[in-house]
C-alpha atoms as a PDB file:
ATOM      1  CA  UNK A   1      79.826 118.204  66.725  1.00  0.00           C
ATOM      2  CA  UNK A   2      76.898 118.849  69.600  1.00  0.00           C
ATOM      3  CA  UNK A   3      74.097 120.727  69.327  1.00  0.00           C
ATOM      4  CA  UNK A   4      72.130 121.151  72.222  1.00  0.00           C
ATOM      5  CA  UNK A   5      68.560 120.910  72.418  1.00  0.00           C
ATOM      6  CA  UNK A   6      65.429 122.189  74.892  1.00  0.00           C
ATOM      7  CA  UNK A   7      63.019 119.930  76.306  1.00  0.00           C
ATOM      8  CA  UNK A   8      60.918 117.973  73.963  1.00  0.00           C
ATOM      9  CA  UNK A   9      57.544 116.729  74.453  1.00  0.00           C
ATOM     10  CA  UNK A  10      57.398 113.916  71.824  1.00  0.00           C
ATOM     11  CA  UNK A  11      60.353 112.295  73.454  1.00  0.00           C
ATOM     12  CA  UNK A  12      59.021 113.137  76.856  1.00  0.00           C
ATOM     13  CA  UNK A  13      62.703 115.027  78.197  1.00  0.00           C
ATOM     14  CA  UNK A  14      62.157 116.851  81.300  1.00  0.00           C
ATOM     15  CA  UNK A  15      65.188 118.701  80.864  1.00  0.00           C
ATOM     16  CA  UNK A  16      67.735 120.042  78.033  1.00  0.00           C
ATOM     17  CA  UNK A  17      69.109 117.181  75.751  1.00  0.00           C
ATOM     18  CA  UNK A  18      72.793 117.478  73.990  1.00  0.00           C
ATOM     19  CA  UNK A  19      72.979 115.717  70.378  1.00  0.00           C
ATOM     20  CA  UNK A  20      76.560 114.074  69.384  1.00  0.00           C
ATOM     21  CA  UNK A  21      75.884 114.507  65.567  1.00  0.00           C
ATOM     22  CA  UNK A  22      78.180 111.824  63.920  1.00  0.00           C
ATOM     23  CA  UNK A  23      78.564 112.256  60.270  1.00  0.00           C
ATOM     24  CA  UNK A  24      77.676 109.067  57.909  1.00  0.00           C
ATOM     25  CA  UNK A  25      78.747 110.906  54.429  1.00  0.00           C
ATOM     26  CA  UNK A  26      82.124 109.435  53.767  1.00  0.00           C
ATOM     27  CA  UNK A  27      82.520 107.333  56.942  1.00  0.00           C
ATOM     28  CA  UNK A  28      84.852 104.503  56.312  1.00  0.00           C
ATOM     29  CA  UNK A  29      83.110 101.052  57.184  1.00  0.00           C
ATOM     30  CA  UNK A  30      85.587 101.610  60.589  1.00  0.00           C
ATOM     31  CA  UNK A  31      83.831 104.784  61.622  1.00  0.00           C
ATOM     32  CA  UNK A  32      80.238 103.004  61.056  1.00  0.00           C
ATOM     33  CA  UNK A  33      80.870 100.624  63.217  1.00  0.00           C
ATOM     34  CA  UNK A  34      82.390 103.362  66.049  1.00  0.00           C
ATOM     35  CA  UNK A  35      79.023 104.906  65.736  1.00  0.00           C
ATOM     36  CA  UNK A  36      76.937 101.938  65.771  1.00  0.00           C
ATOM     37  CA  UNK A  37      79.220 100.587  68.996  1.00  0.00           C
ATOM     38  CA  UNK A  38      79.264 103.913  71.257  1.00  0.00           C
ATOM     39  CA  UNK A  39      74.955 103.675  70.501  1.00  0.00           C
ATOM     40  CA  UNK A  40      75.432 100.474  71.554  1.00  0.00           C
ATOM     41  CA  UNK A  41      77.110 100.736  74.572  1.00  0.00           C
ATOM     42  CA  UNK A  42      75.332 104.256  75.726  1.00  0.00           C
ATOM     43  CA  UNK A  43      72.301 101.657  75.912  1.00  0.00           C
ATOM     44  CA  UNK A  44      74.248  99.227  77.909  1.00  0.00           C
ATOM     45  CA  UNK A  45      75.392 101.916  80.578  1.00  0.00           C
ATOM     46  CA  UNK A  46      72.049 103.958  80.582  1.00  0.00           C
ATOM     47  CA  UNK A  47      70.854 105.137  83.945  1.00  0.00           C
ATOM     48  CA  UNK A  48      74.064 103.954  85.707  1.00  0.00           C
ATOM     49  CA  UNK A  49      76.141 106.415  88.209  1.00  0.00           C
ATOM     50  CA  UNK A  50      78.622 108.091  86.618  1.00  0.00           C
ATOM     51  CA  UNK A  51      77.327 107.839  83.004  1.00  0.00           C
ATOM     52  CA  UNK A  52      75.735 110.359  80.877  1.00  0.00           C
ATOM     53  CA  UNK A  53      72.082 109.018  80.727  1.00  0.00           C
ATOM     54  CA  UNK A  54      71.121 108.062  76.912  1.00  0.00           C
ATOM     55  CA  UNK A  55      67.739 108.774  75.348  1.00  0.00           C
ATOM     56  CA  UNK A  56      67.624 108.033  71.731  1.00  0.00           C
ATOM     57  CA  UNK A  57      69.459 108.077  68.425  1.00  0.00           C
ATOM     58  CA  UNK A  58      68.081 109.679  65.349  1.00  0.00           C
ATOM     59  CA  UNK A  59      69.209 109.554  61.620  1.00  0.00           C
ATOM     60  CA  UNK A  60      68.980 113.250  59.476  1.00  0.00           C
ATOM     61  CA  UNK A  61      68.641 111.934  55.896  1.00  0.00           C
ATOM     62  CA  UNK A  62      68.899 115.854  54.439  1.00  0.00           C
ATOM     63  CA  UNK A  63      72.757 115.931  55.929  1.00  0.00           C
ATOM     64  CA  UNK A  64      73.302 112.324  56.548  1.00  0.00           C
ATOM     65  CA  UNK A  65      73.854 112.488  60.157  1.00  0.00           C
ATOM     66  CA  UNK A  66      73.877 110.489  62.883  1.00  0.00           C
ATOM     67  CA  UNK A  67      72.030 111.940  66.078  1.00  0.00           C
ATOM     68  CA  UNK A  68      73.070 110.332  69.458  1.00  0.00           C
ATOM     69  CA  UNK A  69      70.223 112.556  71.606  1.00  0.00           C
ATOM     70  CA  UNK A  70      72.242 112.327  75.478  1.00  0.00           C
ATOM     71  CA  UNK A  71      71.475 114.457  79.058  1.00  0.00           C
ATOM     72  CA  UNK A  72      72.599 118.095  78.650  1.00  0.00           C
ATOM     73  CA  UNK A  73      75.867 118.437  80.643  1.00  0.00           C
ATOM     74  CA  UNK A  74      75.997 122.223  81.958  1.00  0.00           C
ATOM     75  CA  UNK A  75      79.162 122.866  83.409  1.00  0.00           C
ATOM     76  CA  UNK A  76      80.820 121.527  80.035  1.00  0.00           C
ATOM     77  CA  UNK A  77      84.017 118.807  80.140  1.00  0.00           C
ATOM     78  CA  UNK A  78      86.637 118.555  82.230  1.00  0.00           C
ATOM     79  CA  UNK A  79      89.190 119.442  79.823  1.00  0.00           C
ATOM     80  CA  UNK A  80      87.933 122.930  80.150  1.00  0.00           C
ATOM     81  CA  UNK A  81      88.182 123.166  83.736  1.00  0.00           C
ATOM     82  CA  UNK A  82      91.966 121.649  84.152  1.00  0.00           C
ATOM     83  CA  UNK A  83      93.654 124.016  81.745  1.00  0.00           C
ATOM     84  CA  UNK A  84      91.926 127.051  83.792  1.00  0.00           C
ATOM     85  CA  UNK A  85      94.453 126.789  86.198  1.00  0.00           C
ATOM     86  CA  UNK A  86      93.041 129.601  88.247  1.00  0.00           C
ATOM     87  CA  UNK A  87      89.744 128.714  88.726  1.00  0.00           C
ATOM     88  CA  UNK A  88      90.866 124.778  89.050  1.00  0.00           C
ATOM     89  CA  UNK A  89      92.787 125.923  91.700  1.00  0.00           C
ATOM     90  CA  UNK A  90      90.404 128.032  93.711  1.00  0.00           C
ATOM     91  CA  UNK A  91      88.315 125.009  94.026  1.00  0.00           C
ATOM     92  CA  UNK A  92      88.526 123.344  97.357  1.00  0.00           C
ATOM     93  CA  UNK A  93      90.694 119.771  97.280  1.00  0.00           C
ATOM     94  CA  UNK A  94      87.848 118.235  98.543  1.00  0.00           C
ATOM     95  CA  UNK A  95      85.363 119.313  95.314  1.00  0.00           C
ATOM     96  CA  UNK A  96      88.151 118.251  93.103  1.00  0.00           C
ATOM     97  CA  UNK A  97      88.659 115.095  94.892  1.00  0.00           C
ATOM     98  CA  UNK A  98      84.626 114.513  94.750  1.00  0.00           C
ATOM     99  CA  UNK A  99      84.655 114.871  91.046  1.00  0.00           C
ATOM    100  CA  UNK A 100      87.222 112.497  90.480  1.00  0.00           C
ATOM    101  CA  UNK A 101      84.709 110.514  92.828  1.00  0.00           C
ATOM    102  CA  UNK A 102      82.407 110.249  90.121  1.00  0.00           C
ATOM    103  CA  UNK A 103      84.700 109.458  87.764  1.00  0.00           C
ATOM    104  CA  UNK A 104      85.279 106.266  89.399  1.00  0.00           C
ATOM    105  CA  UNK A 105      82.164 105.577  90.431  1.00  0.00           C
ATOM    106  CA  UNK A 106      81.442 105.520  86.047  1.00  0.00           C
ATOM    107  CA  UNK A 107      84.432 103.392  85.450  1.00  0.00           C
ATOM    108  CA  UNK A 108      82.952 101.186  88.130  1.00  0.00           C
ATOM    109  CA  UNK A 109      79.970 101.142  86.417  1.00  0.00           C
ATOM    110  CA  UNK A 110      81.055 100.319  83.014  1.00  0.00           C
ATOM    111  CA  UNK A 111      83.481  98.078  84.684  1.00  0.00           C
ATOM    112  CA  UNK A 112      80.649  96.036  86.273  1.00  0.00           C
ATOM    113  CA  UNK A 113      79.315  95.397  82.175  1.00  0.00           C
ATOM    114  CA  UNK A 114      82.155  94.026  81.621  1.00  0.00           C
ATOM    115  CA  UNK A 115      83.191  97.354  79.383  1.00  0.00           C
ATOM    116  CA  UNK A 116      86.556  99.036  79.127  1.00  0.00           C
ATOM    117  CA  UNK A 117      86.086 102.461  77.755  1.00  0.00           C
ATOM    118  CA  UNK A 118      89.855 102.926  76.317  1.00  0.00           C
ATOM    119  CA  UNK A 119      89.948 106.755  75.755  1.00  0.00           C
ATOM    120  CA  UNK A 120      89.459 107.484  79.477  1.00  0.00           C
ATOM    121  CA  UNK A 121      90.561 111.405  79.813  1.00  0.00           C
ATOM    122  CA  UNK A 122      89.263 115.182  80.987  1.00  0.00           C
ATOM    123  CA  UNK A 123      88.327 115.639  77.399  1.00  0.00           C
ATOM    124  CA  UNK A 124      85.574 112.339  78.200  1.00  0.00           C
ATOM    125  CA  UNK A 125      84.120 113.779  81.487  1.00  0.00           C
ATOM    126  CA  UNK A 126      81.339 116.000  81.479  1.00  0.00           C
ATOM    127  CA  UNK A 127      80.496 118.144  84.736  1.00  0.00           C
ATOM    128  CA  UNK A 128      76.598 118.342  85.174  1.00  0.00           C
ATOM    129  CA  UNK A 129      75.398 120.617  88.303  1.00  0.00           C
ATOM    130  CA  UNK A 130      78.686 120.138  89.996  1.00  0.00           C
ATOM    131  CA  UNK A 131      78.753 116.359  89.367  1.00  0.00           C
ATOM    132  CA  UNK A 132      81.378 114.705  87.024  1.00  0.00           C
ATOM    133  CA  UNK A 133      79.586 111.618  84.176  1.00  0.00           C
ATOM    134  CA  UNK A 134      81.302 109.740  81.375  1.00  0.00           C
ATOM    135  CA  UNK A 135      80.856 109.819  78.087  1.00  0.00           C
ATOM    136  CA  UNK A 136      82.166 109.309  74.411  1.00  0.00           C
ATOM    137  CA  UNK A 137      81.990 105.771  73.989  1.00  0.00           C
ATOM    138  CA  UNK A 138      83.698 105.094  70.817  1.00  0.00           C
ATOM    139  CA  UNK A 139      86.724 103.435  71.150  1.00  0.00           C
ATOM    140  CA  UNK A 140      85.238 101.191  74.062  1.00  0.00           C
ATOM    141  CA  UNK A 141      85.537  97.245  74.095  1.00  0.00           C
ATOM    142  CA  UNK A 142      83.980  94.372  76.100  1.00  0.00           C
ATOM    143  CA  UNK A 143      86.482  93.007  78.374  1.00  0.00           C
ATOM    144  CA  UNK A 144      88.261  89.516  76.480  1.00  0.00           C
ATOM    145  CA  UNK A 145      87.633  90.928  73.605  1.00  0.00           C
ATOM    146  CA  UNK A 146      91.058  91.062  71.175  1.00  0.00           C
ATOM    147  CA  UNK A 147      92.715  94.046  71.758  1.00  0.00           C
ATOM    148  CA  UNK A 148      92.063  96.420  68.421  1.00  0.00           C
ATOM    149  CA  UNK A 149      92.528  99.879  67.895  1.00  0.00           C
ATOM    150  CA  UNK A 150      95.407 102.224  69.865  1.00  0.00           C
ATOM    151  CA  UNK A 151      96.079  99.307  72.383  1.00  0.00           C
ATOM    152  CA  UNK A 152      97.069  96.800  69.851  1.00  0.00           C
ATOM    153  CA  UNK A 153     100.000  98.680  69.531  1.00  0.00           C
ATOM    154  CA  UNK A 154     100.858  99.492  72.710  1.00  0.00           C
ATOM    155  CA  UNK A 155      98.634 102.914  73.540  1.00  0.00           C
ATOM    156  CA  UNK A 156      95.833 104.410  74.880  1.00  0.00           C
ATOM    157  CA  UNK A 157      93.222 106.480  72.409  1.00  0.00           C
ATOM    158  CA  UNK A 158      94.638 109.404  73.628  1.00  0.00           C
ATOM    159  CA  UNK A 159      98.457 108.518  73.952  1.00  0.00           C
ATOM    160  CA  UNK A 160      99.594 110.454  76.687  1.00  0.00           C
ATOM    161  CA  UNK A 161      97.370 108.309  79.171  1.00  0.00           C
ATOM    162  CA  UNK A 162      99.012 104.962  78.117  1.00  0.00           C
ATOM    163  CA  UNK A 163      99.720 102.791  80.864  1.00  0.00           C
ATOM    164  CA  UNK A 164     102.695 101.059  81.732  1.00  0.00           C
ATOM    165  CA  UNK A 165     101.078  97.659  81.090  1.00  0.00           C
ATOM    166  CA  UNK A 166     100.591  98.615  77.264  1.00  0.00           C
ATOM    167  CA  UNK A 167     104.191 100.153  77.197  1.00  0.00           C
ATOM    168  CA  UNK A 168     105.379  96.642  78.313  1.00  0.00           C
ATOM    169  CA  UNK A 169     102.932  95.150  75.482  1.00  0.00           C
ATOM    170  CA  UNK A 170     104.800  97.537  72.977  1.00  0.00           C
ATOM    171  CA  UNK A 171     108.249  96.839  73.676  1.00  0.00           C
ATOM    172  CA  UNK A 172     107.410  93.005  73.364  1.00  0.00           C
ATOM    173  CA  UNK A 173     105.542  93.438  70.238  1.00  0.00           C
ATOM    174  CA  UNK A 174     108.060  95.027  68.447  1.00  0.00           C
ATOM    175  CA  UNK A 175     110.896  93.201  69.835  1.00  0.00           C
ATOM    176  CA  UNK A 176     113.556  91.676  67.535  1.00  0.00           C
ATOM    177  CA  UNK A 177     113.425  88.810  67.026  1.00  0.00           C
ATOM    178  CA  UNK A 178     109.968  88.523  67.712  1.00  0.00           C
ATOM    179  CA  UNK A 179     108.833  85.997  70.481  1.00  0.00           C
ATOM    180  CA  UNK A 180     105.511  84.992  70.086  1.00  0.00           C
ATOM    181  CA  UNK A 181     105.252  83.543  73.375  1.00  0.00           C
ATOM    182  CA  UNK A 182     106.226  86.138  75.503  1.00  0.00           C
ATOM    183  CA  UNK A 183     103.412  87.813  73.921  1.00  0.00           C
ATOM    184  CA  UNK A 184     101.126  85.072  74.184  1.00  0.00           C
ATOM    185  CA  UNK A 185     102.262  84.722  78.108  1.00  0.00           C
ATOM    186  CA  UNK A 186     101.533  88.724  78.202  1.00  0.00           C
ATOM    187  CA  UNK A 187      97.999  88.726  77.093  1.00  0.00           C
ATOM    188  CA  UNK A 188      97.060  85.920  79.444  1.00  0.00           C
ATOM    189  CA  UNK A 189      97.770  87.932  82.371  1.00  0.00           C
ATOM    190  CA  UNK A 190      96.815  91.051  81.359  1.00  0.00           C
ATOM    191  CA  UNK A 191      93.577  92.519  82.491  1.00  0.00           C
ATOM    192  CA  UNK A 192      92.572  95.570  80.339  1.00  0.00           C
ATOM    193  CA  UNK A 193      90.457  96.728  83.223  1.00  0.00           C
ATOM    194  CA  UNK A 194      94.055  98.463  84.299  1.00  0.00           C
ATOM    195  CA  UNK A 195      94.292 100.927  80.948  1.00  0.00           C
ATOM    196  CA  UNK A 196      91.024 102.860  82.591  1.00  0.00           C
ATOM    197  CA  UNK A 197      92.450 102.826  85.852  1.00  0.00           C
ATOM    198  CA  UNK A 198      95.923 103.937  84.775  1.00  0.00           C
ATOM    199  CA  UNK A 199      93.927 106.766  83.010  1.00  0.00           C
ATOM    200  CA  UNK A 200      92.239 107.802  86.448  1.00  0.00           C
ATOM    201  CA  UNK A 201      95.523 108.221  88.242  1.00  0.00           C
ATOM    202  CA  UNK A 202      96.874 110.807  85.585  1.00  0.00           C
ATOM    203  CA  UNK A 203      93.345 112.318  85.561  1.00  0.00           C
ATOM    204  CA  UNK A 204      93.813 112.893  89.224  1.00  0.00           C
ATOM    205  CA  UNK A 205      97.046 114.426  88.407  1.00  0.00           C
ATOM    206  CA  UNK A 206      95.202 116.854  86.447  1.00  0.00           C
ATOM    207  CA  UNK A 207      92.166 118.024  88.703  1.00  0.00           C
ATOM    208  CA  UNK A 208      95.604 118.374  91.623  1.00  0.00           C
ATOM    209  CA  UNK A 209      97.610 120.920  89.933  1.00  0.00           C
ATOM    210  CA  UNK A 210      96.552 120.945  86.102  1.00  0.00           C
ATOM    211  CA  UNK A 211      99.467 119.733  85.283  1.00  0.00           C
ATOM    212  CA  UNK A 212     100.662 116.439  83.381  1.00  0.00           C
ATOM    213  CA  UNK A 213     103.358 114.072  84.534  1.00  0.00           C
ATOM    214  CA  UNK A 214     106.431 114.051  82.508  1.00  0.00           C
ATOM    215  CA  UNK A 215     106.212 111.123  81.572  1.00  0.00           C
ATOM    216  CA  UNK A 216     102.938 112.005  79.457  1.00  0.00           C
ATOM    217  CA  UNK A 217     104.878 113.997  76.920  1.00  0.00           C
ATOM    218  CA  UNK A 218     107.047 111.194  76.929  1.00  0.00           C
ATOM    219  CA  UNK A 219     104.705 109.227  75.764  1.00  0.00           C
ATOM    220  CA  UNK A 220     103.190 111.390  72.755  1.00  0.00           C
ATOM    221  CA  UNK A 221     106.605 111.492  71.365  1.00  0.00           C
ATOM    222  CA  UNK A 222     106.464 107.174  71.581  1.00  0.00           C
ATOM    223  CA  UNK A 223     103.205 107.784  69.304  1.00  0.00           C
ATOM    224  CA  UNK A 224     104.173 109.901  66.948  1.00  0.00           C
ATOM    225  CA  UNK A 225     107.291 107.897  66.030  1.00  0.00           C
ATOM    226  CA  UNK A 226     104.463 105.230  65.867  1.00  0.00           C
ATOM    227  CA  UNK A 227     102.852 106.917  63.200  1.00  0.00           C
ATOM    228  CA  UNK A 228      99.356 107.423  66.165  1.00  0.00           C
ATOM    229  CA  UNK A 229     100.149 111.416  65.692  1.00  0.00           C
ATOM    230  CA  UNK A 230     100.696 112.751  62.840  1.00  0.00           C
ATOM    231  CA  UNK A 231     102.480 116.073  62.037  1.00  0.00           C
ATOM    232  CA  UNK A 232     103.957 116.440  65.226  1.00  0.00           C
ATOM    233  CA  UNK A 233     107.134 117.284  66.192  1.00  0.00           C
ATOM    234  CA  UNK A 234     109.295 114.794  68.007  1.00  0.00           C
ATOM    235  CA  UNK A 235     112.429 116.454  67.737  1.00  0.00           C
ATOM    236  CA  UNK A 236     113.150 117.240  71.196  1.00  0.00           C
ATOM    237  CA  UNK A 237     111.103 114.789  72.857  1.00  0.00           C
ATOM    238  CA  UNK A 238     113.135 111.329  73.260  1.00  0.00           C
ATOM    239  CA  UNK A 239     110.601 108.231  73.065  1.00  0.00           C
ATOM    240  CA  UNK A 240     109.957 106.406  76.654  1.00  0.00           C
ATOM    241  CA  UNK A 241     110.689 103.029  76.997  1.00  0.00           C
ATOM    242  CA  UNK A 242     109.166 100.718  79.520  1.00  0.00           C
ATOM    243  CA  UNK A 243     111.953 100.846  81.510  1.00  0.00           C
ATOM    244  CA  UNK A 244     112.198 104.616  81.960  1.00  0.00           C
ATOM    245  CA  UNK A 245     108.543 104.538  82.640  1.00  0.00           C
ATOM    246  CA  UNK A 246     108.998 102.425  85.743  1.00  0.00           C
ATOM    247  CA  UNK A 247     111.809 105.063  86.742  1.00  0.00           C
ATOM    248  CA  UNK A 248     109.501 108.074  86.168  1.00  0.00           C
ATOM    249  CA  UNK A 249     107.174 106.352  88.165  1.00  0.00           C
ATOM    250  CA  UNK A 250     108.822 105.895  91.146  1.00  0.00           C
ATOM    251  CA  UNK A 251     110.430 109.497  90.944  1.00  0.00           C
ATOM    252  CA  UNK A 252     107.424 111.275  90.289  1.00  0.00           C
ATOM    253  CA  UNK A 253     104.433 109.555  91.968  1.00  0.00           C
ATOM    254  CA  UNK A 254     106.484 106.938  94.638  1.00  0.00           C
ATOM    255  CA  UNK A 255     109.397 108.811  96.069  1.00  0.00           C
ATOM    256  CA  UNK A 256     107.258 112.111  96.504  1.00  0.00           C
ATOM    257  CA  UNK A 257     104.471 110.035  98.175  1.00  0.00           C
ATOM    258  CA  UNK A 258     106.669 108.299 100.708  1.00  0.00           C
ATOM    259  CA  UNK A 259     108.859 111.539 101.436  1.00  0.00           C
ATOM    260  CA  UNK A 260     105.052 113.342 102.358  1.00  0.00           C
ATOM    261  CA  UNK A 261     104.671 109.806 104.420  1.00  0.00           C
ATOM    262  CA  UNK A 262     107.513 110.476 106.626  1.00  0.00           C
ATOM    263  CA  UNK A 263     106.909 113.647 107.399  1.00  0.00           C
ATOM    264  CA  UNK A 264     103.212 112.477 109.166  1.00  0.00           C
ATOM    265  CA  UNK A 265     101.664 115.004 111.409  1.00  0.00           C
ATOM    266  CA  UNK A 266     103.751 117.784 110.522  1.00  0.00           C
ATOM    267  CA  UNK A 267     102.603 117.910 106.938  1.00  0.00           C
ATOM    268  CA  UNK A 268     101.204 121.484 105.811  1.00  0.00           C
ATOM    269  CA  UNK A 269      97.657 121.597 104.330  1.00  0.00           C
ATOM    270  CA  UNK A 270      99.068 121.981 100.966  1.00  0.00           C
ATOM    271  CA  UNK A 271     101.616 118.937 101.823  1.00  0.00           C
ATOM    272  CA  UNK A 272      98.639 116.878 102.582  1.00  0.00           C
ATOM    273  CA  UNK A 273      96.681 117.971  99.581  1.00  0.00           C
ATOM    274  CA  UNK A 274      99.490 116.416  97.649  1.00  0.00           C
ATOM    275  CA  UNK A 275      99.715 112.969  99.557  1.00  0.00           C
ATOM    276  CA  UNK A 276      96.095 112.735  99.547  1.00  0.00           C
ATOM    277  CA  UNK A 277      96.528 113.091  95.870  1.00  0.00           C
ATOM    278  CA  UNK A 278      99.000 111.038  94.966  1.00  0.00           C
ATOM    279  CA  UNK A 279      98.324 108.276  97.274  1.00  0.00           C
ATOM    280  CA  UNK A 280      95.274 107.979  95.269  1.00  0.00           C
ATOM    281  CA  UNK A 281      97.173 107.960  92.263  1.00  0.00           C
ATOM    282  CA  UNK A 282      99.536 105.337  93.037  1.00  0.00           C
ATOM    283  CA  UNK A 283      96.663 103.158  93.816  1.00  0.00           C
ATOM    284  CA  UNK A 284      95.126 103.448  90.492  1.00  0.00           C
ATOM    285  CA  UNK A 285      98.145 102.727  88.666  1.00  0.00           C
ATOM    286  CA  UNK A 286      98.555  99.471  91.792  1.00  0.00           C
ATOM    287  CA  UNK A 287     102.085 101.086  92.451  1.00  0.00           C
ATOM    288  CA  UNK A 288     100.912 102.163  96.110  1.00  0.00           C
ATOM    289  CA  UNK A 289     104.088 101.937  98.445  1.00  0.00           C
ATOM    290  CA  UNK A 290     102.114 101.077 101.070  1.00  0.00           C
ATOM    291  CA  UNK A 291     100.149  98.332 102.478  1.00  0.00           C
ATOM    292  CA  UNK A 292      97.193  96.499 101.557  1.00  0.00           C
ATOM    293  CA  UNK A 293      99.119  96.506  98.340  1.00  0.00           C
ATOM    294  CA  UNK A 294      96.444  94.835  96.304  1.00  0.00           C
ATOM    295  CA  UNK A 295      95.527  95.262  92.686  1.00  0.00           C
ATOM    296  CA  UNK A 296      93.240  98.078  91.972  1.00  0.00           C
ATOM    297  CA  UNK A 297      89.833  98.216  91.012  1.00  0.00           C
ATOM    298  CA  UNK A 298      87.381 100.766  90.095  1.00  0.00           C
ATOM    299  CA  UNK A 299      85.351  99.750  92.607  1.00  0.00           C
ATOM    300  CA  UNK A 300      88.100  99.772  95.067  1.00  0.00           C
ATOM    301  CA  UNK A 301      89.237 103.003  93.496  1.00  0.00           C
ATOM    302  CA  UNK A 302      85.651 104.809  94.155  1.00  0.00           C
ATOM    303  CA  UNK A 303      85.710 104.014  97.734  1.00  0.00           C
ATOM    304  CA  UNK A 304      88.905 105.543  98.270  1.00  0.00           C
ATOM    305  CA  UNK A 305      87.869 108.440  96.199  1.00  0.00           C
ATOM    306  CA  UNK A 306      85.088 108.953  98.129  1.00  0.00           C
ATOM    307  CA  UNK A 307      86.973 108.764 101.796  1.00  0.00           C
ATOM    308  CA  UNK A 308      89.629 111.080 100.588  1.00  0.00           C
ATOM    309  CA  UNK A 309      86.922 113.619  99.512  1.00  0.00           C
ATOM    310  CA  UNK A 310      84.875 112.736 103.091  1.00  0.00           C
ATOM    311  CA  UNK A 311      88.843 113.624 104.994  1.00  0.00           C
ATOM    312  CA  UNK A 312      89.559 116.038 102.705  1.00  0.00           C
END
């Protein structure tokens, strides 16, 4: 629930403030602790690029609230501006490919603290005078921390973002019979930095054509046969296995991008639109075709942002 408030003097806001009121009546012990971590880490991040700026938290004792008192964000979330197809779409590439900008340039920050925010998605991203911030800090966790939540079994907080890294995870988890080791061997390498990144790349997807990959419904049906969505129908929609996730990879992100490659010079604007795109996508998920190809990073992943919004 946010309310939105007007300037106020005895917390010295120069500008409109937006209160996140969490309830406390009937919060499991879980739900506490989500409330006293996002505080938490809105204080970590506060006054970083990229990150809606914090100012205080405040407890209602008449309704048992909890108050998290944040910047006003005026152009609302992103959500709301990639499932208006029309007006997404009469936005110039390169505006689109600035916002996404900032997006990166947050995930760098929180990065940089050592934070891995976990529910990274258009729903998360606020749009403040034409500028893109993150927010909703949750589900976050400090990098090395043990993986709880969604991830632990194998998904993103909002399952149709799950990376191919936790769809590995999944498959090994609940393999029979179980080998503990391959597990073990799993988590050592496994850098949880790449579930935000992943999360960028189909975020991209989004601000190109509003759109979701295939692939992304795929992965809603894997959660709800997971018990991670409940009441939903899975009928139709066949769970993805890490395998076919690889496949949809390369036939929707890879084989596009390196058919727009080979065309070079003679691409159309809207042809370059597309590889601009989806280069950058394929770099955030670190399946990039081409060379340097190096393991992404946020901060890698803002700098490219930001050149393919200076080209675009």
């Amino acid at each position: 629930m946010q309310a939105i408030l007007q300037p106020d003097k005895t917390l010295a806001l120069k500008e409109e403030a937006a209160v996140y009121l969490q309830p406390l009546a009937g919060a499991s012990d879980a739900e506490k602790q989500e409330i006293v971590k996002e505080i938490e880490v809105f204080k970590k991040l506060n006054g970083m690029n990229g990150i809606v700026n914090y100012y205080t938290v405040r407890q209602d004792v008449s309704s048992d609230n909890v108050g998290i008192m944040v910047e006003f964000c005026d152009g609302g979330d992103l959500e709301n501006l990639v499932s208006n197809k029309k007006k997404l779409l009469s936005m110039p590439l390169k505006q689109r490919l600035q916002l996404f900008a900032d997006i990166c340039e947050g995930v760098k920050s929180m990065h940089e603290k050592g934070i891995v925010h976990l529910d990274l998605k258009p729903g998360n991203c606020l749009i403040k005078k034409g500028r893109a911030k993150i927010t909703d800090f949750g589900t976050a966790s400090e990098k090395g921390q043990k993986l709880s939540g969604a991830p632990s079994k194998g998904f993103h907080s909002t399952p149709i973002f799950t990376s191919h890294e936790l769809v590995v995870y999944r498959e090994l988890c609940n393999a029979k019979p179980y080998n503990a080791e391959k597990v073990r061997a799993f988590l050592e390498k496994f850098d949880p930095f790449t579930i935000d990144l992943s999360a960028l790349g189909d975020i991209l997807k989004f601000l190109y054509d509003g759109k979701p990959f295939t692939y992304m419904e795929r992965l809603d049906a894997s959660a709800a046969k997971a018990g991670l969505k409940l009441g939903m129908k899975i009928a139709d929609v066949k769970e993805i296995s890490a395998k076919e996730y690889g496949e949809q990879l390369e036939r929707e992100i890879i084989k596009p991008l390196r058919d727009l490659d080979a065309i070079g010079k003679r691409r159309t604007p809207q042809q370059n639109a597309q590889y601009r795109s989806y280069l950058l996508i394929a770099q955030a998920k670190g399946i990039s075709p081409f060379p340097p190809k190096e393991l992404p990073s946020a901060a890698s992943m803002f700098h490219l942002a930001q050149a393919a919004a200076a080209e675009a």
